[in-house]
Protein backbone atom coordinates (compact mmCIF):
# COMPACT_ATOMS: atom_id res chain seq x y z
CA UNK A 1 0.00 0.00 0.00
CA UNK A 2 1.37 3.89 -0.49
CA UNK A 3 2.13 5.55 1.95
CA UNK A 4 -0.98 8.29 3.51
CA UNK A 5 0.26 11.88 2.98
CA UNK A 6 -0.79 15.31 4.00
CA UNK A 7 0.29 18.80 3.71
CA UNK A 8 -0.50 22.25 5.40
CA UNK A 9 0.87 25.54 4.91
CA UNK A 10 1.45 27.23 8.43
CA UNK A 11 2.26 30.62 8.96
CA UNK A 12 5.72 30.44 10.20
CA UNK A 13 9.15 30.48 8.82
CA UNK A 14 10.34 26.52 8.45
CA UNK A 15 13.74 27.24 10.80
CA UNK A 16 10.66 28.07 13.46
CA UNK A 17 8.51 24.99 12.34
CA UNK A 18 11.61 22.39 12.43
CA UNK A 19 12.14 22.19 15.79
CA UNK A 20 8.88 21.60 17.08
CA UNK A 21 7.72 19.22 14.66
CA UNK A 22 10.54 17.04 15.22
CA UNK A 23 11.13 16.99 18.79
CA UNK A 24 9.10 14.03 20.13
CA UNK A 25 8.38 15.42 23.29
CA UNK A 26 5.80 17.40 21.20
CA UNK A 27 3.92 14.61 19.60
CA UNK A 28 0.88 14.62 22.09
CA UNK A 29 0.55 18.34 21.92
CA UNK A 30 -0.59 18.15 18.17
CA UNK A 31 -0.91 14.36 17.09
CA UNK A 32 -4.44 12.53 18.65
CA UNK A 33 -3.27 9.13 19.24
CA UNK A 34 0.09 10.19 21.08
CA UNK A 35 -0.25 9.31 24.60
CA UNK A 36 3.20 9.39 25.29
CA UNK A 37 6.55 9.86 24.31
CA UNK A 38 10.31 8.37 26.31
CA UNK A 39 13.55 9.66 24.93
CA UNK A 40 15.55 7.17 25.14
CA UNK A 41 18.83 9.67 25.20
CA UNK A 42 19.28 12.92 26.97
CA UNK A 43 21.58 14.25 23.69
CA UNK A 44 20.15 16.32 21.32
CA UNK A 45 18.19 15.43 18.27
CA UNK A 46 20.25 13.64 16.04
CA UNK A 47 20.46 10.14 13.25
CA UNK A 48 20.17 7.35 15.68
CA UNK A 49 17.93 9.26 18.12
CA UNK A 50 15.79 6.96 19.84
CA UNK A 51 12.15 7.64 21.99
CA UNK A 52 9.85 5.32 22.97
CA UNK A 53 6.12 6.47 21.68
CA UNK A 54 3.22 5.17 23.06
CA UNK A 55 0.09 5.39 20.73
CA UNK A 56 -4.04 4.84 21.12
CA UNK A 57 -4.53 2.07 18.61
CA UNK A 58 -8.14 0.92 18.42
CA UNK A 59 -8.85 0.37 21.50
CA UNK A 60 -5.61 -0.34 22.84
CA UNK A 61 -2.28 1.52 23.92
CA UNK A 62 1.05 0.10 21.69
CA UNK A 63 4.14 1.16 22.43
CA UNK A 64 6.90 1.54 19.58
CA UNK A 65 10.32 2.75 19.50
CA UNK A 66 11.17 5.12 16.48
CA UNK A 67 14.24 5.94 15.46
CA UNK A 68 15.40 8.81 13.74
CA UNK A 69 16.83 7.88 9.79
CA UNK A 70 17.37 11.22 8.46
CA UNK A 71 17.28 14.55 9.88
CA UNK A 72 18.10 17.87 7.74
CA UNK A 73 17.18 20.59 9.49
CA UNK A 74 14.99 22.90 8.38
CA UNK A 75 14.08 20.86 5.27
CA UNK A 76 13.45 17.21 6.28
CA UNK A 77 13.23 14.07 8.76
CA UNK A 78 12.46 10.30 8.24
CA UNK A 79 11.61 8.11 11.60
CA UNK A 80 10.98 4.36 11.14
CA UNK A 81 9.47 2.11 14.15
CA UNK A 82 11.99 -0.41 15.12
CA UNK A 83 10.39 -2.47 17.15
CA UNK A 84 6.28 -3.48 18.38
CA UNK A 85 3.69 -4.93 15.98
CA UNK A 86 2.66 -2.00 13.87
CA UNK A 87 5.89 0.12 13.34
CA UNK A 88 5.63 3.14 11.58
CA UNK A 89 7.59 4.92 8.48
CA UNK A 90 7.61 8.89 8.53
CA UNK A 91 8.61 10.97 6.20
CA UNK A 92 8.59 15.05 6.71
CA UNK A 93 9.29 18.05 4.46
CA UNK A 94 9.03 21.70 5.23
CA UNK A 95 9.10 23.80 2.10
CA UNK A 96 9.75 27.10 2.27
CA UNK A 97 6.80 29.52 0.84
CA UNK A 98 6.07 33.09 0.00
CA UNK A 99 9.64 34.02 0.05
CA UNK A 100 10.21 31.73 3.42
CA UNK A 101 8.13 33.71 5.10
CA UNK A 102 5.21 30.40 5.78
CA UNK A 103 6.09 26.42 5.18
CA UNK A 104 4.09 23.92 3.56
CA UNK A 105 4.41 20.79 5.91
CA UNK A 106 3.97 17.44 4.60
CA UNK A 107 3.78 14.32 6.58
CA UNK A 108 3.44 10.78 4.39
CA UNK A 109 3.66 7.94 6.98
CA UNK A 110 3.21 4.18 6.07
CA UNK A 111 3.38 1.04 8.37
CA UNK A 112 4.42 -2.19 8.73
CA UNK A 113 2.70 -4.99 10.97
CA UNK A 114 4.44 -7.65 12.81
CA UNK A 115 2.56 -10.55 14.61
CA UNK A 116 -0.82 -9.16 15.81
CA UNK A 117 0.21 -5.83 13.70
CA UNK A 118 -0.25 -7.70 10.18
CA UNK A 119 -3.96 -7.70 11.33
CA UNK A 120 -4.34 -4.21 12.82
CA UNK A 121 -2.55 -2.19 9.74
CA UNK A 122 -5.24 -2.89 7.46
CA UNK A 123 -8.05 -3.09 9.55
CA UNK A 124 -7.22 -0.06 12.24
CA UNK A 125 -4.16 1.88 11.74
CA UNK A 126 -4.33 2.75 8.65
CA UNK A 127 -8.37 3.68 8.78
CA UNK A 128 -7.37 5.80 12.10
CA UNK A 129 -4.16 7.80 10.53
CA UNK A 130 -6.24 8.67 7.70
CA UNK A 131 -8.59 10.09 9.32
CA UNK A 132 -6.70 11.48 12.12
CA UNK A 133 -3.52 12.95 10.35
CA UNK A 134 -5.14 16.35 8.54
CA UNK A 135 -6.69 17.32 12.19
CA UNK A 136 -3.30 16.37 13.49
CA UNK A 137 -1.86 18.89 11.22
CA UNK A 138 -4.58 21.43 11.73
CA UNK A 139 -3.94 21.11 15.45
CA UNK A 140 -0.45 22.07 14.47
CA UNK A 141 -0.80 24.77 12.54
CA UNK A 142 -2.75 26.31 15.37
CA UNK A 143 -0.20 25.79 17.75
CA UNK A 144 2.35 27.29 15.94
CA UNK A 145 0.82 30.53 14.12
CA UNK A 146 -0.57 30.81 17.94
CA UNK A 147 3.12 30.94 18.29
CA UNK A 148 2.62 28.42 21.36
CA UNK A 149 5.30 25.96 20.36
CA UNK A 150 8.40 26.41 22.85
């Protein structure tokens, strides 16, 4: 299956945007089914930057442990789920618009299921992210053009 993808423009410069969207700590600020997020380092952001996220799945928590791939600040990060039954694929752009004055955000996340997961991709996840990801990025956008994003 492709991957679901969604994009927002958000009245901020991307160097402003960057660092909230990818700091984990974040996620349940702006992203429904966050519960909770573990770093699993005290260093700073970085490729090989670990946190354990905890997610509402259905009617279930699930905890997975994503790891960051790629991270080019203020352009672009890709996470992948290493571990848990439905791990996750993220990639994230920020392009820079009206003269870098705003960003266009765009999320595309895909899964893989392992054990249980093979049954709950299909039949919850991806029926749930669809759904949830454009409010997750309206939610977002509100936070930052609020300018509430520390």
């Amino acid at each position: 299956m492709s991957a679901i993808k969604e994009s927002i423009d958000i009245s901020r410069r991307p160097a402003e945007v960057f660092p909230y969207v990818t700091d984990p700590t974040h996620l349940p600020e702006w992203q429904e089914s966050a519960v909770s997020v573990r770093p699993l380092s005290d260093a700073p952001l970085a490729v090989g930057s670990k946190a354990a996220v905890t997610r509402h799945v259905g009617r279930r928590d699930i905890t997975m442990t994503m790891q960051v791939i790629d991270l080019d600040p203020p352009r672009s990060w890709h996470l992948h789920g290493i571990d848990g039954p439905v791990r996750a694929d993220v990639h994230g752009t920020i392009e820079p618009i009206d003269n870098g004055e705003h960003s266009r955000v765009t999320l595309a996340v895909d899964f893989e299921g392992h054990g249980i997961g093979k049954m709950l991709v299909p039949l919850v996840v991806r029926p749930q992210v669809r759904k949830e990801l454009p409010r997750n990025e309206q939610t977002l956008k509100g936070i930052l053009e609020a300018g509430a994003a520390r």
